[in-house]
ModelCIF file with pLDDT and N, C-alpha, C, O atoms, coordinates in Angstrom:
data_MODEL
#
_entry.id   MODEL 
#
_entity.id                         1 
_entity.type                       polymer 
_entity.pdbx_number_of_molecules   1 
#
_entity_poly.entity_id                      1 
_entity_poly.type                           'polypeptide(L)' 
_entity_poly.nstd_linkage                   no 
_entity_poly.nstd_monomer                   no 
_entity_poly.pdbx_seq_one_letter_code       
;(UNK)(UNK)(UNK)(UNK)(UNK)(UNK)(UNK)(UNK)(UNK)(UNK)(UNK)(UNK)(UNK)(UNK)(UNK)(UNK)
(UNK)(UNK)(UNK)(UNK)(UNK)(UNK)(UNK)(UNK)(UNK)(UNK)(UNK)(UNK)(UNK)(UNK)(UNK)(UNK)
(UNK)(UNK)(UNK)(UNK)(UNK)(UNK)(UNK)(UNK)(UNK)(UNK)(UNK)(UNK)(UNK)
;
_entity_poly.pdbx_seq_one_letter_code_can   XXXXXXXXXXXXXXXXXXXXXXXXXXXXXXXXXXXXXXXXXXXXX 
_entity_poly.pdbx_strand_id                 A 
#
loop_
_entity_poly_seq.entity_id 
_entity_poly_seq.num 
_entity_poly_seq.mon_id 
_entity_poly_seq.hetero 
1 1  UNK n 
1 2  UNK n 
1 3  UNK n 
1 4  UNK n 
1 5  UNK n 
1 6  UNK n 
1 7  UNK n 
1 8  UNK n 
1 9  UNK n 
1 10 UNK n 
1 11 UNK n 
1 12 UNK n 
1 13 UNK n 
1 14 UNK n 
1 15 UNK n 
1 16 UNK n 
1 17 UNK n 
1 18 UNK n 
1 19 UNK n 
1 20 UNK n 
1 21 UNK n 
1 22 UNK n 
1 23 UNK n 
1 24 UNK n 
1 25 UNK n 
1 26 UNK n 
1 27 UNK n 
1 28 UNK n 
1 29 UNK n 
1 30 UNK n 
1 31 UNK n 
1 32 UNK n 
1 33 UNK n 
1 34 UNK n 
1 35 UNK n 
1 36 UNK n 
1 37 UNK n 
1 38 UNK n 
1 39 UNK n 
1 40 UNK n 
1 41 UNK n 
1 42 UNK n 
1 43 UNK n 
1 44 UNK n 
1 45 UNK n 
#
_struct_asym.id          A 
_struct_asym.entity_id   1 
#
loop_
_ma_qa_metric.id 
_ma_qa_metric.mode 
_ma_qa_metric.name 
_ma_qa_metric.software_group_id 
_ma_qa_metric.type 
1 global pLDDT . pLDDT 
2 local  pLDDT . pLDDT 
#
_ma_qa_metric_global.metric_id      1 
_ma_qa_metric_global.metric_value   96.11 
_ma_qa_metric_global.model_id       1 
_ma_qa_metric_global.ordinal_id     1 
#
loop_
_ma_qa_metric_local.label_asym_id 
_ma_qa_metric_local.label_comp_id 
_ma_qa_metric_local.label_seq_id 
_ma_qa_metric_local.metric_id 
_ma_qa_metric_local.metric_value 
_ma_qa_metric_local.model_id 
_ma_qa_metric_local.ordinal_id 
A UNK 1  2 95.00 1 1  
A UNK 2  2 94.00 1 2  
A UNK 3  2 94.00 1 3  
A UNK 4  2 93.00 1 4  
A UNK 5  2 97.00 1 5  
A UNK 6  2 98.00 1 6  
A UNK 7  2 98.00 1 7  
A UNK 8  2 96.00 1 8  
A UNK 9  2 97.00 1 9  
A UNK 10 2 95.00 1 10 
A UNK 11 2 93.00 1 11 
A UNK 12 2 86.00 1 12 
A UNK 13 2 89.00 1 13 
A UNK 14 2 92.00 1 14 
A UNK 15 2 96.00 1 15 
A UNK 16 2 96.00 1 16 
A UNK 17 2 98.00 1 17 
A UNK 18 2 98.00 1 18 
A UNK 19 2 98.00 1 19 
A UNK 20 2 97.00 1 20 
A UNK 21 2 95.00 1 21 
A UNK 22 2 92.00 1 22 
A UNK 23 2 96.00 1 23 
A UNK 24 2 98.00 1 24 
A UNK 25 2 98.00 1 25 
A UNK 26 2 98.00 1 26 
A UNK 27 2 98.00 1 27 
A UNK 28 2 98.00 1 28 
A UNK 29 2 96.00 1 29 
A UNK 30 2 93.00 1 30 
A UNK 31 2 93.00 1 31 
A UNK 32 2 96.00 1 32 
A UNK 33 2 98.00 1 33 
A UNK 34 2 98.00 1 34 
A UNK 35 2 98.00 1 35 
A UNK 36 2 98.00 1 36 
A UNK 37 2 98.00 1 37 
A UNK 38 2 98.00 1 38 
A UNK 39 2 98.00 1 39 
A UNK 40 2 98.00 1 40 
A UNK 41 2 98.00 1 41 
A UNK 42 2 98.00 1 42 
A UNK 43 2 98.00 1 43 
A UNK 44 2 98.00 1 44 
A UNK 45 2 98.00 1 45 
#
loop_
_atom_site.group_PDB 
_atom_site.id 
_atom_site.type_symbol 
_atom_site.label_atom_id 
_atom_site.label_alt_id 
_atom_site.label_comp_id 
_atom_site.label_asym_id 
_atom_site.label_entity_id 
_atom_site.label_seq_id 
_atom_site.pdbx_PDB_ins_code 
_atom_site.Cartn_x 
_atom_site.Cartn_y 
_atom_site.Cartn_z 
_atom_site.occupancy 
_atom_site.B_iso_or_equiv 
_atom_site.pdbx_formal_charge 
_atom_site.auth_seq_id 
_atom_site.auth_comp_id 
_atom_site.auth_asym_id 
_atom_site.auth_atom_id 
_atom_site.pdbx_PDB_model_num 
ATOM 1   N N  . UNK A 1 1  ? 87.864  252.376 303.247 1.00 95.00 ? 1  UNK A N  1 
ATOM 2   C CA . UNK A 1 1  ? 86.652  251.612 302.955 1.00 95.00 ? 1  UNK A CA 1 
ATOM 3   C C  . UNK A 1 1  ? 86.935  250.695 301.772 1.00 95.00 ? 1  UNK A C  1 
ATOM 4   O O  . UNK A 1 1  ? 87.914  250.741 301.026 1.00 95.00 ? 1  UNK A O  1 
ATOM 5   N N  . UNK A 1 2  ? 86.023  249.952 301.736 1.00 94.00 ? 2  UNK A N  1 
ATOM 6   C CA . UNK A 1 2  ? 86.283  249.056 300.432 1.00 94.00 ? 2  UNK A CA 1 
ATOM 7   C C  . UNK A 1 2  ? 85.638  249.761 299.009 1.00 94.00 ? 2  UNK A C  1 
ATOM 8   O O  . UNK A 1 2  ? 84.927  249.207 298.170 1.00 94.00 ? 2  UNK A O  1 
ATOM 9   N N  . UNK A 1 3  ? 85.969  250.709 299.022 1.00 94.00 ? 3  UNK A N  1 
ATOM 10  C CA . UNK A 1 3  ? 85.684  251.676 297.909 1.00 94.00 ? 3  UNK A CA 1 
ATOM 11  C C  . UNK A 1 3  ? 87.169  252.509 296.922 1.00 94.00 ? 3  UNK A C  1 
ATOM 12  O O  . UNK A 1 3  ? 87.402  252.738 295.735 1.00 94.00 ? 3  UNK A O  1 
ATOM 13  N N  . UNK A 1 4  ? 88.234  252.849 298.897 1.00 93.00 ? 4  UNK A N  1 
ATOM 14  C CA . UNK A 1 4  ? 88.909  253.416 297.702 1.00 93.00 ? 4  UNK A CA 1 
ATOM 15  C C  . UNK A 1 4  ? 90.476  252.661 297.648 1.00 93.00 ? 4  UNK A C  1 
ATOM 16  O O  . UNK A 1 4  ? 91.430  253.413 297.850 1.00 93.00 ? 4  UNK A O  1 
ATOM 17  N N  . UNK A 1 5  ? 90.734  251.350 297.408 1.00 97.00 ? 5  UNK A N  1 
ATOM 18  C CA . UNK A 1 5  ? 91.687  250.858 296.663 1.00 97.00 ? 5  UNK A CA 1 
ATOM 19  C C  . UNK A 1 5  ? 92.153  251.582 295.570 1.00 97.00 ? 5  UNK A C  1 
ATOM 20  O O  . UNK A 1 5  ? 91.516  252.058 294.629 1.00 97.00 ? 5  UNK A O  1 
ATOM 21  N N  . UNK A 1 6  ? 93.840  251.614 295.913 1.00 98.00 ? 6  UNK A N  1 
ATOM 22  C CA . UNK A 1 6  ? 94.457  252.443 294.465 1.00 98.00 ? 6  UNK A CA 1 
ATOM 23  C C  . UNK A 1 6  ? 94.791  251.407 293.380 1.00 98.00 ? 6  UNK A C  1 
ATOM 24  O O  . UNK A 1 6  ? 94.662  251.857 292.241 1.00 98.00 ? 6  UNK A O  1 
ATOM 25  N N  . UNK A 1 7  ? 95.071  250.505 293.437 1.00 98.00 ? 7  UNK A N  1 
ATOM 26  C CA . UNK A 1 7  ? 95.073  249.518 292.637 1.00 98.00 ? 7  UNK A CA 1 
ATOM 27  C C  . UNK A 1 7  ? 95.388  247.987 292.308 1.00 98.00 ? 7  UNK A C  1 
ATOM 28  O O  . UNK A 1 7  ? 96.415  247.736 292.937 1.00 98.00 ? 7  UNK A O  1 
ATOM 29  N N  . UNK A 1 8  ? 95.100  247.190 291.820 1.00 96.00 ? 8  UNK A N  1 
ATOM 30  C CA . UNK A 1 8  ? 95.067  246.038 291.557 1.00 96.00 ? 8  UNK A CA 1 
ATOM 31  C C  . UNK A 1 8  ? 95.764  244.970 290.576 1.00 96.00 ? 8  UNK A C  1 
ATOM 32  O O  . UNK A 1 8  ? 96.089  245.327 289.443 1.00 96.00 ? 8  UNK A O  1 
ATOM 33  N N  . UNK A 1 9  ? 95.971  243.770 290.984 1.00 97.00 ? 9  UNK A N  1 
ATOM 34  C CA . UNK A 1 9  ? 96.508  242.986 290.385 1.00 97.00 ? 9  UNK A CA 1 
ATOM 35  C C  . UNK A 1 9  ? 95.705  241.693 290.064 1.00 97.00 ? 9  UNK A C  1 
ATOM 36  O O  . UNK A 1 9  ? 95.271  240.928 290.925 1.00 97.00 ? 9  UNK A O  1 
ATOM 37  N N  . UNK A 1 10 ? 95.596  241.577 289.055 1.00 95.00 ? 10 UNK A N  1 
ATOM 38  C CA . UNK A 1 10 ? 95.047  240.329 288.446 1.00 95.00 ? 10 UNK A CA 1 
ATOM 39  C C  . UNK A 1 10 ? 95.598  239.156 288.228 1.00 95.00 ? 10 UNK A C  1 
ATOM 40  O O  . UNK A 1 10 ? 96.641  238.908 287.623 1.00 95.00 ? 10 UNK A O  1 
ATOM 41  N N  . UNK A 1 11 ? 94.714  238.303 288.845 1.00 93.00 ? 11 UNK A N  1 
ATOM 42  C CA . UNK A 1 11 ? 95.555  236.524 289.161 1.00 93.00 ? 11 UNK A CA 1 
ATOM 43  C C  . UNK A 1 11 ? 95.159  235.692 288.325 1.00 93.00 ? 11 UNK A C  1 
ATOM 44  O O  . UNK A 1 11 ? 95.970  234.944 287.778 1.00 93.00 ? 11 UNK A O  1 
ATOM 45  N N  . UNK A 1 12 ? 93.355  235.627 287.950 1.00 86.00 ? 12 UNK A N  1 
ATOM 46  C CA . UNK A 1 12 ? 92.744  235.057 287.508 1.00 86.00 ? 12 UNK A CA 1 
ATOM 47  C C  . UNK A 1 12 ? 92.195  233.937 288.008 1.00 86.00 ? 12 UNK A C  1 
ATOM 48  O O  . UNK A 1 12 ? 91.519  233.254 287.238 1.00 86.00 ? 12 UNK A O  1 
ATOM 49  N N  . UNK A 1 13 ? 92.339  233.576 289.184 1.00 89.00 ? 13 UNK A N  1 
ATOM 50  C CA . UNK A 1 13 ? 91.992  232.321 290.038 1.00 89.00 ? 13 UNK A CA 1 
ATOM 51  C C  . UNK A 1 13 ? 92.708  232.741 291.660 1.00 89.00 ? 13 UNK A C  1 
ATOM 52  O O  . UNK A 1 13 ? 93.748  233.312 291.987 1.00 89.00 ? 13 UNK A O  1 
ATOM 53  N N  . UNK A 1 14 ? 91.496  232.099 292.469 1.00 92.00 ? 14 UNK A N  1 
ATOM 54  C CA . UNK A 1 14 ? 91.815  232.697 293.462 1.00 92.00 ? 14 UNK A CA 1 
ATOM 55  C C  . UNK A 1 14 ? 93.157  232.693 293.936 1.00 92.00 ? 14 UNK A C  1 
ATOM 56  O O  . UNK A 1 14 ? 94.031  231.877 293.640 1.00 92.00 ? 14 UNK A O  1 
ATOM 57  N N  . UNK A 1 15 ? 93.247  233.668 294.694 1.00 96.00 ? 15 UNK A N  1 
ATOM 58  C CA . UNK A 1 15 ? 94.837  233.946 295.390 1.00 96.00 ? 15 UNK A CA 1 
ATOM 59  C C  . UNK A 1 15 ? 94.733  233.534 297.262 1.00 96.00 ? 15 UNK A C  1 
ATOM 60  O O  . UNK A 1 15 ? 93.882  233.978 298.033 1.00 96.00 ? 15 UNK A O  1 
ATOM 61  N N  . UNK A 1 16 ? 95.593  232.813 297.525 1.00 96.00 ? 16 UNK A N  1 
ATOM 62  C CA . UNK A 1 16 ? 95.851  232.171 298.695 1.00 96.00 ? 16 UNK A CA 1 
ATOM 63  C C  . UNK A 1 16 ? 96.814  232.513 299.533 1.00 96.00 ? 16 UNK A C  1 
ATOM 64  O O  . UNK A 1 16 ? 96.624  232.447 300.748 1.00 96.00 ? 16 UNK A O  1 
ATOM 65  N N  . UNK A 1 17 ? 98.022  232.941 298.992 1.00 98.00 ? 17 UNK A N  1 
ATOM 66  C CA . UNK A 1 17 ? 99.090  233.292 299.677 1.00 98.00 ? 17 UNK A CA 1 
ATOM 67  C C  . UNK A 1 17 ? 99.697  234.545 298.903 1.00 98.00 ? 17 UNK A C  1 
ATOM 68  O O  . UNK A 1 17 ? 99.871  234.652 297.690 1.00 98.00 ? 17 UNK A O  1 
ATOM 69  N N  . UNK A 1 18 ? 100.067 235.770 300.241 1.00 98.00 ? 18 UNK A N  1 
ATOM 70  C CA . UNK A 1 18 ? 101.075 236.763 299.666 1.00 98.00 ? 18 UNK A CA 1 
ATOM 71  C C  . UNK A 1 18 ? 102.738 236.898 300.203 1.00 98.00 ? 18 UNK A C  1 
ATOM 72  O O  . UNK A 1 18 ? 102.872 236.570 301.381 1.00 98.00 ? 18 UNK A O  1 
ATOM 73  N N  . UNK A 1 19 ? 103.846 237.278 299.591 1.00 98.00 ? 19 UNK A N  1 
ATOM 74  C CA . UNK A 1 19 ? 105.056 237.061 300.050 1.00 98.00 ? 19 UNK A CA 1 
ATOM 75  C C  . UNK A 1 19 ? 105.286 238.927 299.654 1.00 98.00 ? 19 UNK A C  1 
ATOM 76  O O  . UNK A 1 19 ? 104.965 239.466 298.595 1.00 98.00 ? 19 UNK A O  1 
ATOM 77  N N  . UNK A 1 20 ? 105.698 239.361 300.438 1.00 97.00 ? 20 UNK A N  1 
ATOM 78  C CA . UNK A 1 20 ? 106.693 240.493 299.528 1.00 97.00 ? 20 UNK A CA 1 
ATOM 79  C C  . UNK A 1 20 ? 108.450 240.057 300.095 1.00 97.00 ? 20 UNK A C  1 
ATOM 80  O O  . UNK A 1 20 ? 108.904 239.381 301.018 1.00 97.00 ? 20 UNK A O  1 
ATOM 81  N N  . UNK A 1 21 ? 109.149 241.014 298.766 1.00 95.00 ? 21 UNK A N  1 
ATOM 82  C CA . UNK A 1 21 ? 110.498 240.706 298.949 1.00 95.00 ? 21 UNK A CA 1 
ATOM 83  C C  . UNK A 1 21 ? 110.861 242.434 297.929 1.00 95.00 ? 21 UNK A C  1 
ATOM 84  O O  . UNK A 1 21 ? 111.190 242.491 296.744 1.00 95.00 ? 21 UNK A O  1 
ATOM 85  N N  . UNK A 1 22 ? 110.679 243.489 298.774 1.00 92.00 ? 22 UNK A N  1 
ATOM 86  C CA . UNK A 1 22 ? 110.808 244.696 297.862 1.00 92.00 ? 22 UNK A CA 1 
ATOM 87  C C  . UNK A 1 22 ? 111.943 244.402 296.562 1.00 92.00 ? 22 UNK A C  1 
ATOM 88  O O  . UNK A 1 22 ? 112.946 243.693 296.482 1.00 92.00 ? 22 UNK A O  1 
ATOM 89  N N  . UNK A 1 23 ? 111.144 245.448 295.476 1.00 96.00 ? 23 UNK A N  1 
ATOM 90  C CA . UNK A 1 23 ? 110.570 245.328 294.864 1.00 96.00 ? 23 UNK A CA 1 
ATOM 91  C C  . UNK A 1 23 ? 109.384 244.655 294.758 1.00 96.00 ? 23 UNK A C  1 
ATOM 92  O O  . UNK A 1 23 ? 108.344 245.288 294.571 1.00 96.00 ? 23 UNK A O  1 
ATOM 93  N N  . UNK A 1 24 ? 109.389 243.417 294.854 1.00 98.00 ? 24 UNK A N  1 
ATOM 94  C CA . UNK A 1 24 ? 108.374 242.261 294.265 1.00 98.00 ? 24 UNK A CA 1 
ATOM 95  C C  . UNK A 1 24 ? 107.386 241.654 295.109 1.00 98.00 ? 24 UNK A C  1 
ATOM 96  O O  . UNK A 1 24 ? 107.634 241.304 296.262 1.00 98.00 ? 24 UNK A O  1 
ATOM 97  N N  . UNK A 1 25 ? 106.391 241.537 294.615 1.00 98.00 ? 25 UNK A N  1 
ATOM 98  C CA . UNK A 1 25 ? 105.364 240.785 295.579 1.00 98.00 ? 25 UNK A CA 1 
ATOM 99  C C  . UNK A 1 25 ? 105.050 239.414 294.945 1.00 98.00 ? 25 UNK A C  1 
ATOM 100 O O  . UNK A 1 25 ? 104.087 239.313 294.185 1.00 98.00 ? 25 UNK A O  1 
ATOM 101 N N  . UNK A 1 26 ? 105.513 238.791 295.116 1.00 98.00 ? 26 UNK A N  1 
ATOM 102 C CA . UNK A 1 26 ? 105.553 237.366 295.251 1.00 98.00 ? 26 UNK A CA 1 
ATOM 103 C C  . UNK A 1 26 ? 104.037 236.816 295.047 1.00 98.00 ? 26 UNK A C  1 
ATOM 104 O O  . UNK A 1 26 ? 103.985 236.533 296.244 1.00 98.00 ? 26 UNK A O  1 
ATOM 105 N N  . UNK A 1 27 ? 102.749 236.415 294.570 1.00 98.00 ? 27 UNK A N  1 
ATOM 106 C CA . UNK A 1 27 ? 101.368 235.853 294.479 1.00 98.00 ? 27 UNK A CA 1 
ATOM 107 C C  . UNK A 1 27 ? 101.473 234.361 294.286 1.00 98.00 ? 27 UNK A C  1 
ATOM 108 O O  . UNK A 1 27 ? 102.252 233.825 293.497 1.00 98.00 ? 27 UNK A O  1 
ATOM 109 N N  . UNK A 1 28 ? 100.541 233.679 295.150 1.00 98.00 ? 28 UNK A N  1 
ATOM 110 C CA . UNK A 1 28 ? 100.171 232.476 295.083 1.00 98.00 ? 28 UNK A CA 1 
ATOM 111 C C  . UNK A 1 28 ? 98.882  231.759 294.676 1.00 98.00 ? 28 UNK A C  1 
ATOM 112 O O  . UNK A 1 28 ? 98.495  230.884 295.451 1.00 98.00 ? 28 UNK A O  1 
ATOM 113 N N  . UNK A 1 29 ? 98.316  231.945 293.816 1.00 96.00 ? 29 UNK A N  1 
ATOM 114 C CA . UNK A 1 29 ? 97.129  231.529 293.893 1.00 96.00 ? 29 UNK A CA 1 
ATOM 115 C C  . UNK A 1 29 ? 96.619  230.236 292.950 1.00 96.00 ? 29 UNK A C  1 
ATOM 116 O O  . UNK A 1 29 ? 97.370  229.627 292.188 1.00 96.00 ? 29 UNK A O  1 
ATOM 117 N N  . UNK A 1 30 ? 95.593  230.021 293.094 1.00 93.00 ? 30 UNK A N  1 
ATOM 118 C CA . UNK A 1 30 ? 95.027  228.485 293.021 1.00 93.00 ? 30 UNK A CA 1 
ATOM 119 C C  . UNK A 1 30 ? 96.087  227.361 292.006 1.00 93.00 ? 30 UNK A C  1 
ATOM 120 O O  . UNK A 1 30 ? 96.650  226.400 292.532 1.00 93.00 ? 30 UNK A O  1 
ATOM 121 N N  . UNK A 1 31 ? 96.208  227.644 290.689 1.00 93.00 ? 31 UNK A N  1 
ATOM 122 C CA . UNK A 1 31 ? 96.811  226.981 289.450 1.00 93.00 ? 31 UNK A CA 1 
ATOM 123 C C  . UNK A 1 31 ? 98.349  227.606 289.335 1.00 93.00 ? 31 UNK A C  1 
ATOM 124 O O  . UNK A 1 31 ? 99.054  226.938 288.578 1.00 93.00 ? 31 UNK A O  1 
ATOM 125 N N  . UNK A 1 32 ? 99.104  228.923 290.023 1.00 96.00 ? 32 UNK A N  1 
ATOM 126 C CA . UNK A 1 32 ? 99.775  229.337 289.674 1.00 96.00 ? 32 UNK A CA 1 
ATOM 127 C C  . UNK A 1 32 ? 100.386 230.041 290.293 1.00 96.00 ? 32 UNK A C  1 
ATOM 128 O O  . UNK A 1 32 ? 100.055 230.007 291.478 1.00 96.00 ? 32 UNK A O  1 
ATOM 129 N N  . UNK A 1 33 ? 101.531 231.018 289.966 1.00 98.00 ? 33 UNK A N  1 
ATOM 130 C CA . UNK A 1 33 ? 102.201 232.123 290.767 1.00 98.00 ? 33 UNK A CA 1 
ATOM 131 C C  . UNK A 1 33 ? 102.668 233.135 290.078 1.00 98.00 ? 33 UNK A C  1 
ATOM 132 O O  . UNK A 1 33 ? 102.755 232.683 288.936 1.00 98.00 ? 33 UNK A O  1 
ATOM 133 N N  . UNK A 1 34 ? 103.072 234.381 290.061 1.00 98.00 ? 34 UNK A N  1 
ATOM 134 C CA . UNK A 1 34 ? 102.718 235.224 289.824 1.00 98.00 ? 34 UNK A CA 1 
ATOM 135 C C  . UNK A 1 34 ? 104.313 236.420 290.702 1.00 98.00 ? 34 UNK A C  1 
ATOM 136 O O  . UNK A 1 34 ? 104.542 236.736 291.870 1.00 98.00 ? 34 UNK A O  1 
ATOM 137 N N  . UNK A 1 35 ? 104.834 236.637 289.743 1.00 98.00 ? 35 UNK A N  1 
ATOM 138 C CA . UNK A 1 35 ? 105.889 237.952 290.518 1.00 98.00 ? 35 UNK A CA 1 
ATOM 139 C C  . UNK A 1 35 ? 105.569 239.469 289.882 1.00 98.00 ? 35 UNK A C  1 
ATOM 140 O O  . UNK A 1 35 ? 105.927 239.836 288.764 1.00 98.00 ? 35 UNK A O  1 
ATOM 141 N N  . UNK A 1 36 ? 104.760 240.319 290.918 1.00 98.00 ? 36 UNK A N  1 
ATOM 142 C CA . UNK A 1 36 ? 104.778 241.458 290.510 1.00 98.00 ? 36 UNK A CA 1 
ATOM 143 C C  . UNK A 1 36 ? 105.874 242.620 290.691 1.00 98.00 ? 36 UNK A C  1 
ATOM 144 O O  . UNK A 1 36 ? 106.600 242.459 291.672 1.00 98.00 ? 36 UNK A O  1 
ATOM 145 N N  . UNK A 1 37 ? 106.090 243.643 289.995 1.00 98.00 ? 37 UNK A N  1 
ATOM 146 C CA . UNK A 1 37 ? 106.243 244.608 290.311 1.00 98.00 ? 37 UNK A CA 1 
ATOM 147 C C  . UNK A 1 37 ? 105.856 245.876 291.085 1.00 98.00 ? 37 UNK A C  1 
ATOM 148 O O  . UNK A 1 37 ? 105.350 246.793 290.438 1.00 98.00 ? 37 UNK A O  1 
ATOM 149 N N  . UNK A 1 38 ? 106.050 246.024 292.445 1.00 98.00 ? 38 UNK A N  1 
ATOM 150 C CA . UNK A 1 38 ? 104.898 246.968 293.314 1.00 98.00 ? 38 UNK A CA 1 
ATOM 151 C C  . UNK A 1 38 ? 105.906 248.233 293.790 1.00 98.00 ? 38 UNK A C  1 
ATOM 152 O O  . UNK A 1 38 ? 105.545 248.822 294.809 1.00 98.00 ? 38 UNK A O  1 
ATOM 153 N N  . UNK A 1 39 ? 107.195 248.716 293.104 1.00 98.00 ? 39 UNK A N  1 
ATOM 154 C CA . UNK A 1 39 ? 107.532 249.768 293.389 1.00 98.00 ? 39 UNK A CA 1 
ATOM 155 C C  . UNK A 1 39 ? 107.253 251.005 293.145 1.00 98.00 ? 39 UNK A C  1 
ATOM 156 O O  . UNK A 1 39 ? 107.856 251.981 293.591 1.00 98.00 ? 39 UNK A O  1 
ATOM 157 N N  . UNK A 1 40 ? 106.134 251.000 292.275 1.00 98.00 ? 40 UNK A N  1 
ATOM 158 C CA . UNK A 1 40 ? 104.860 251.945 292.400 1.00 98.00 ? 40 UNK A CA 1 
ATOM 159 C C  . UNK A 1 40 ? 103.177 251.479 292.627 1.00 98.00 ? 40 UNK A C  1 
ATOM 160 O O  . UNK A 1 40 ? 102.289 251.024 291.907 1.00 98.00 ? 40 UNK A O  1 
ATOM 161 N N  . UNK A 1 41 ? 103.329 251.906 294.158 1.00 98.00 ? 41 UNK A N  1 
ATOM 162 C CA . UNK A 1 41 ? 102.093 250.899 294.491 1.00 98.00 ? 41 UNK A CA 1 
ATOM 163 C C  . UNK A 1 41 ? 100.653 250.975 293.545 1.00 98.00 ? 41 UNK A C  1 
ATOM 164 O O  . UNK A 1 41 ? 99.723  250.169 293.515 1.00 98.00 ? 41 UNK A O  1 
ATOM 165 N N  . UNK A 1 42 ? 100.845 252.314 292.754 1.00 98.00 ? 42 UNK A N  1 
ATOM 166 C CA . UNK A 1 42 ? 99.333  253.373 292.109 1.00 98.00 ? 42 UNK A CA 1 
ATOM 167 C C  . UNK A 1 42 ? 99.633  251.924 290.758 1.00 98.00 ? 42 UNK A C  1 
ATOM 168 O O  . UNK A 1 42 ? 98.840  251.260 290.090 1.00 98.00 ? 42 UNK A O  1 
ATOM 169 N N  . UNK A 1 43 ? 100.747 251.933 290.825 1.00 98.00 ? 43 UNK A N  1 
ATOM 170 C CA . UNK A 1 43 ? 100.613 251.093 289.079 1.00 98.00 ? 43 UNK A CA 1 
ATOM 171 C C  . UNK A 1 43 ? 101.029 249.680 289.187 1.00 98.00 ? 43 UNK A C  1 
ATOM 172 O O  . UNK A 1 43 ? 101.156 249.442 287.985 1.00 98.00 ? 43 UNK A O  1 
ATOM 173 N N  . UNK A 1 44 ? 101.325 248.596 289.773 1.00 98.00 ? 44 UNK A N  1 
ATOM 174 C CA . UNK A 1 44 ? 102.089 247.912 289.846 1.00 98.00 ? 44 UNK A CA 1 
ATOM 175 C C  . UNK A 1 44 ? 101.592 246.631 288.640 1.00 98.00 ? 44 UNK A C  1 
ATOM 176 O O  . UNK A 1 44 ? 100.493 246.376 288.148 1.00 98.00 ? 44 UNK A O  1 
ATOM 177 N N  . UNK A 1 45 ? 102.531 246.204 288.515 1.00 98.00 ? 45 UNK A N  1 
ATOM 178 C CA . UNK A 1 45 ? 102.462 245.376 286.970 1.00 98.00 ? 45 UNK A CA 1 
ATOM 179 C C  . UNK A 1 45 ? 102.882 243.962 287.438 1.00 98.00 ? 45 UNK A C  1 
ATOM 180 O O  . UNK A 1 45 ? 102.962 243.040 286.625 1.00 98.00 ? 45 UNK A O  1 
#
């Protein structure tokens, strides 16, 4: 449900496009981009 998400990443402006490339998830959004860390999906940075 849209209740239980384990966790989140903050863009700050909307996000448009996703890429993964393990490790990393790649974010695209409005002004910018964004390489996370998601090899722990509970925490990813």
């Amino acid at each position: 449900t849209w209740k239980n998400y384990i966790s989140k990443i903050y863009a700050g402006e909307s996000v448009k496009s996703l890429y993964i490339q393990h490790p990393c998830l790649h974010i695209g959004y409005a002004t910018g981009y964004i390489i996370a860390d998601i090899r722990d999906p509970f925490k990813p940075f």
